[in-house]
N, C-alpha and C. Protein backbone atom coordinates (compact mmCIF):
# COMPACT_ATOMS: atom_id res chain seq x y z
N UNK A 1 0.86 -1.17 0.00
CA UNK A 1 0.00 0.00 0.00
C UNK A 1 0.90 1.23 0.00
N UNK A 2 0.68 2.21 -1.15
CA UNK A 2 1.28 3.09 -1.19
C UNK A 2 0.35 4.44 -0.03
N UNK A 3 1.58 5.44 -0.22
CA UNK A 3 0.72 6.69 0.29
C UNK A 3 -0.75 7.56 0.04
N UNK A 4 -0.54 7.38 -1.21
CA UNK A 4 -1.94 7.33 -2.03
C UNK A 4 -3.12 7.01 -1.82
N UNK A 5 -2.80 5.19 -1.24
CA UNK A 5 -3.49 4.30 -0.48
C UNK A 5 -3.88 4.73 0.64
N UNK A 6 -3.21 4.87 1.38
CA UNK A 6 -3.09 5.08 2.73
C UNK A 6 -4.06 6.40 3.26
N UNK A 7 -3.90 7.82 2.02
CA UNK A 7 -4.87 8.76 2.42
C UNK A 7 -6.26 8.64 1.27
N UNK A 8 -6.36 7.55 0.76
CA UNK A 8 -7.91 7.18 0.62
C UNK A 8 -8.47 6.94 1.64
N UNK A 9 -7.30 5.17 2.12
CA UNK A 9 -8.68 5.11 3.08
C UNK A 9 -8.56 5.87 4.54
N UNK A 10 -7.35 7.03 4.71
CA UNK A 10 -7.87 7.81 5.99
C UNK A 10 -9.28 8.04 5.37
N UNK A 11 -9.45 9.00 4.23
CA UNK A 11 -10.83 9.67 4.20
C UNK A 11 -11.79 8.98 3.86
N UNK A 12 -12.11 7.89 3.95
CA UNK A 12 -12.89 6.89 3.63
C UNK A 12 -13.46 6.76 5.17
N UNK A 13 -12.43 6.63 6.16
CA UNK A 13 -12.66 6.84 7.58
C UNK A 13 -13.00 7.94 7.90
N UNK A 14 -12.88 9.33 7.47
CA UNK A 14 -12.79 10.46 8.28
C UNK A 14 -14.31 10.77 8.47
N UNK A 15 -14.50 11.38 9.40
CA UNK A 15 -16.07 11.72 10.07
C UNK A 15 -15.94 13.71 10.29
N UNK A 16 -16.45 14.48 9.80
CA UNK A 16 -17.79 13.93 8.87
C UNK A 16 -16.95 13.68 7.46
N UNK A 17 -18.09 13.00 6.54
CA UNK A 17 -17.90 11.76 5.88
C UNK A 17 -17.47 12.43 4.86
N UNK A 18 -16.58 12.37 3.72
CA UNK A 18 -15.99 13.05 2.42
C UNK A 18 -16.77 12.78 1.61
N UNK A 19 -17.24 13.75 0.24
CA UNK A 19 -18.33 13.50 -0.78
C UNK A 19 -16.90 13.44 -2.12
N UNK A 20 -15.59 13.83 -1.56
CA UNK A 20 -14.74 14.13 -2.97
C UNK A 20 -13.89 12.61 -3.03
N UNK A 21 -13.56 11.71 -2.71
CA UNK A 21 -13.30 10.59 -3.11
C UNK A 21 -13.36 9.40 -4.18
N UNK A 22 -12.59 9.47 -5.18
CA UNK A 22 -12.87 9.34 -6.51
C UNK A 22 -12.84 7.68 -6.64
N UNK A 23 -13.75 7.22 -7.11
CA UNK A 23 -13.49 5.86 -7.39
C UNK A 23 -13.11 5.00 -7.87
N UNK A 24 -12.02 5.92 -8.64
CA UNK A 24 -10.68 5.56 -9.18
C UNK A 24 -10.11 4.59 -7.94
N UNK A 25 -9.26 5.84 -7.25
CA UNK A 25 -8.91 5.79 -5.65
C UNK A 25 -9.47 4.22 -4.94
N UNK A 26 -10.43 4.20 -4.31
CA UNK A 26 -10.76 3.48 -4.34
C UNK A 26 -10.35 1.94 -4.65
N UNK A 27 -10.62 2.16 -6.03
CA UNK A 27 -10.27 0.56 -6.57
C UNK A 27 -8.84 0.96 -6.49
N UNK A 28 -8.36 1.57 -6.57
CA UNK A 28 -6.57 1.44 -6.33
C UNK A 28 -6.17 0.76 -5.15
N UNK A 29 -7.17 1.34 -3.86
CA UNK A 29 -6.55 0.96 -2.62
C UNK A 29 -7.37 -0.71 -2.68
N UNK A 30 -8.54 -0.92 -2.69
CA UNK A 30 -8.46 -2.37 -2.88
C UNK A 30 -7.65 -3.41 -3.76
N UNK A 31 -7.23 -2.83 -4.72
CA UNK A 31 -6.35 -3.83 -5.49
C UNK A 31 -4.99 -3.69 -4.51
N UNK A 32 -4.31 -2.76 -4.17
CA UNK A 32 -3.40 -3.05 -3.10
C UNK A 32 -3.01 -3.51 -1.81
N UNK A 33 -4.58 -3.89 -1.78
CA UNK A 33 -4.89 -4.74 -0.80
C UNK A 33 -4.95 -6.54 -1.32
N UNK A 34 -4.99 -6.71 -2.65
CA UNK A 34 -5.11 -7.87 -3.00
C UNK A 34 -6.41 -8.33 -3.19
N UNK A 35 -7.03 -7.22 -3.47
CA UNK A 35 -8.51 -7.42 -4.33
C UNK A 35 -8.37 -7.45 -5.91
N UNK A 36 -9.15 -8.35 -6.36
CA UNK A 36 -9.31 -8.68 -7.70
C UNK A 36 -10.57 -7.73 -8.51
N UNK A 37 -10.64 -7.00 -9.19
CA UNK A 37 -11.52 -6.45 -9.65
C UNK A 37 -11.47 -6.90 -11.14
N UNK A 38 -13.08 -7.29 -11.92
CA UNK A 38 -13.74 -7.90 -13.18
C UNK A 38 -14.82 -6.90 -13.62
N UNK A 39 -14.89 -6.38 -14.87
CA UNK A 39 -15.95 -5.19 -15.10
C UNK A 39 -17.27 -6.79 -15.17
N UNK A 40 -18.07 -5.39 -15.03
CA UNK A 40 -19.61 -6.33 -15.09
C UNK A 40 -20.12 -5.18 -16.49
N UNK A 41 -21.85 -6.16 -16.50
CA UNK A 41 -22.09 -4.78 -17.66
C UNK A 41 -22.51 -3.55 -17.29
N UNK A 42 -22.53 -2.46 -18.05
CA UNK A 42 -22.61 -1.04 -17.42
C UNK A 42 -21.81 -0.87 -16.84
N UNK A 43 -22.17 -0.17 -15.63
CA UNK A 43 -21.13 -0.05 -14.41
C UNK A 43 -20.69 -0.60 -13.30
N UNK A 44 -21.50 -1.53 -13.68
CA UNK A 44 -20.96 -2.34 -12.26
C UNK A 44 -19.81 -3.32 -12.42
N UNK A 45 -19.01 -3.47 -11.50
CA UNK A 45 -17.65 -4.08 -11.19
C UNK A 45 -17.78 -4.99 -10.17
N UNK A 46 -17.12 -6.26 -10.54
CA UNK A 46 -17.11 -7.20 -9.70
C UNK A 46 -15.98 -7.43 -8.41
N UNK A 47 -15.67 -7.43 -7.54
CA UNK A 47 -14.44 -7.36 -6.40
C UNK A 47 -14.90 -8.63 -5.82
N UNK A 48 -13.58 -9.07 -5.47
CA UNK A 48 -13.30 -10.41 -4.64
C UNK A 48 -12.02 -9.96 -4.33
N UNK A 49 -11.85 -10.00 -2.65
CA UNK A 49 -10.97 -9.81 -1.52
C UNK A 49 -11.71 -10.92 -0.55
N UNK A 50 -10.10 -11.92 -0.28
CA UNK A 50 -10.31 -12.62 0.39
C UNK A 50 -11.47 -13.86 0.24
N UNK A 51 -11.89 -14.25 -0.61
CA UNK A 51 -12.66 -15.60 -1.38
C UNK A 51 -14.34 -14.47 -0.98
N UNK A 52 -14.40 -13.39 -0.89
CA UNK A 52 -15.50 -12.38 -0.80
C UNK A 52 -15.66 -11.85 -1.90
N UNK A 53 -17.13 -11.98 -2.60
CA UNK A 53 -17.41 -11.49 -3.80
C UNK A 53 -18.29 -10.39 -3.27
N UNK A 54 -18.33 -9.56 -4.20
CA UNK A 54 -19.58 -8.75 -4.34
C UNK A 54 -19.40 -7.33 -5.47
N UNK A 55 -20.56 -7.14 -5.84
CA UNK A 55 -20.97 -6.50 -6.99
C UNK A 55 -20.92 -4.81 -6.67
N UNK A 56 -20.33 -3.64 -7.21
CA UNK A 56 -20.72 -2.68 -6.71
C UNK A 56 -21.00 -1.86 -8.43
N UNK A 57 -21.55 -0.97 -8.24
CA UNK A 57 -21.28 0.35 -9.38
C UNK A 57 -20.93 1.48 -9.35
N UNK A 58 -20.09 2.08 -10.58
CA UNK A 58 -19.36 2.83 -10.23
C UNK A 58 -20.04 4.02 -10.94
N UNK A 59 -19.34 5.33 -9.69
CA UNK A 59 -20.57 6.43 -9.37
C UNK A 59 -20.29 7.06 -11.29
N UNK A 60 -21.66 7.54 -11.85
CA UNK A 60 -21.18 7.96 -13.05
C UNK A 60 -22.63 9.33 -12.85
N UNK A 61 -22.33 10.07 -13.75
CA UNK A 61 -21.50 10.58 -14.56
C UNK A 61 -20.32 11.36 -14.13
N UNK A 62 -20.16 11.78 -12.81
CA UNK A 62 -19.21 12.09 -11.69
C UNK A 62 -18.36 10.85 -11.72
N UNK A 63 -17.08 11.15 -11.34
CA UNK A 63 -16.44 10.08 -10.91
C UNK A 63 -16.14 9.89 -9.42
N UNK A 64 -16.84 10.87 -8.47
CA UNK A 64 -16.48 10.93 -7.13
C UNK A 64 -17.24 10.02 -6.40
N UNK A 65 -17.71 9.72 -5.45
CA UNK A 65 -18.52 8.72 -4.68
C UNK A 65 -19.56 9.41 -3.79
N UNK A 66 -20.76 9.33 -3.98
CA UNK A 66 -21.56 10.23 -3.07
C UNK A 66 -21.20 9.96 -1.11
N UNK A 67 -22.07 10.84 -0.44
CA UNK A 67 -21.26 10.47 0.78
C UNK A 67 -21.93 9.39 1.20
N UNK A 68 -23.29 9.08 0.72
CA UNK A 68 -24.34 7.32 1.40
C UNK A 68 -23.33 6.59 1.05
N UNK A 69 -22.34 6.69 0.08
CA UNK A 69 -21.95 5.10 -0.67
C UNK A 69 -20.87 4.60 0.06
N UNK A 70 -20.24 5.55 1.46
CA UNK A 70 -19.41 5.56 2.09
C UNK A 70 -19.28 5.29 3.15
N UNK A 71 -20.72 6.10 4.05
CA UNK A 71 -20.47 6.23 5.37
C UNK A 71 -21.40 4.94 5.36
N UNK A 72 -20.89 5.08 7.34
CA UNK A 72 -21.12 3.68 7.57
C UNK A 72 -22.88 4.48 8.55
């Protein structure tokens, strides 16, 4: 995990919650985590970390991530 990495996911953590987080980013820091990412159709992308699948889509026509898609 680069630095890069590292201040995604601070702000992925940070409270209150970031709306500018690009989901580029994102899939960067999961693949450096040793997540596998597979396009699906449209926008959705497939991730498997750790024998864990699941389906997400990616925010369009923005490339940033709204803040629901984040906070916990």
């Amino acid at each position: 995990m680069n630095a890069k990495n590292r201040k995604t996911l601070e702000d992925i953590f940070k409270k209150p919650t970031m709306s500018s987080i690009h989901w580029k980013d994102i899939e960067a820091l999961l693949v450096s985590i040793g997540a596998e990412i597979s396009e699906g159709e449209g926008s959705r992308i497939r991730i498997k970390l750790n024998n864990v699948r699941a389906v997400f889509h990616r925010p369009h026509p923005k490339k940033e991530t709204d803040k629901g898609d984040i906070s916990w």
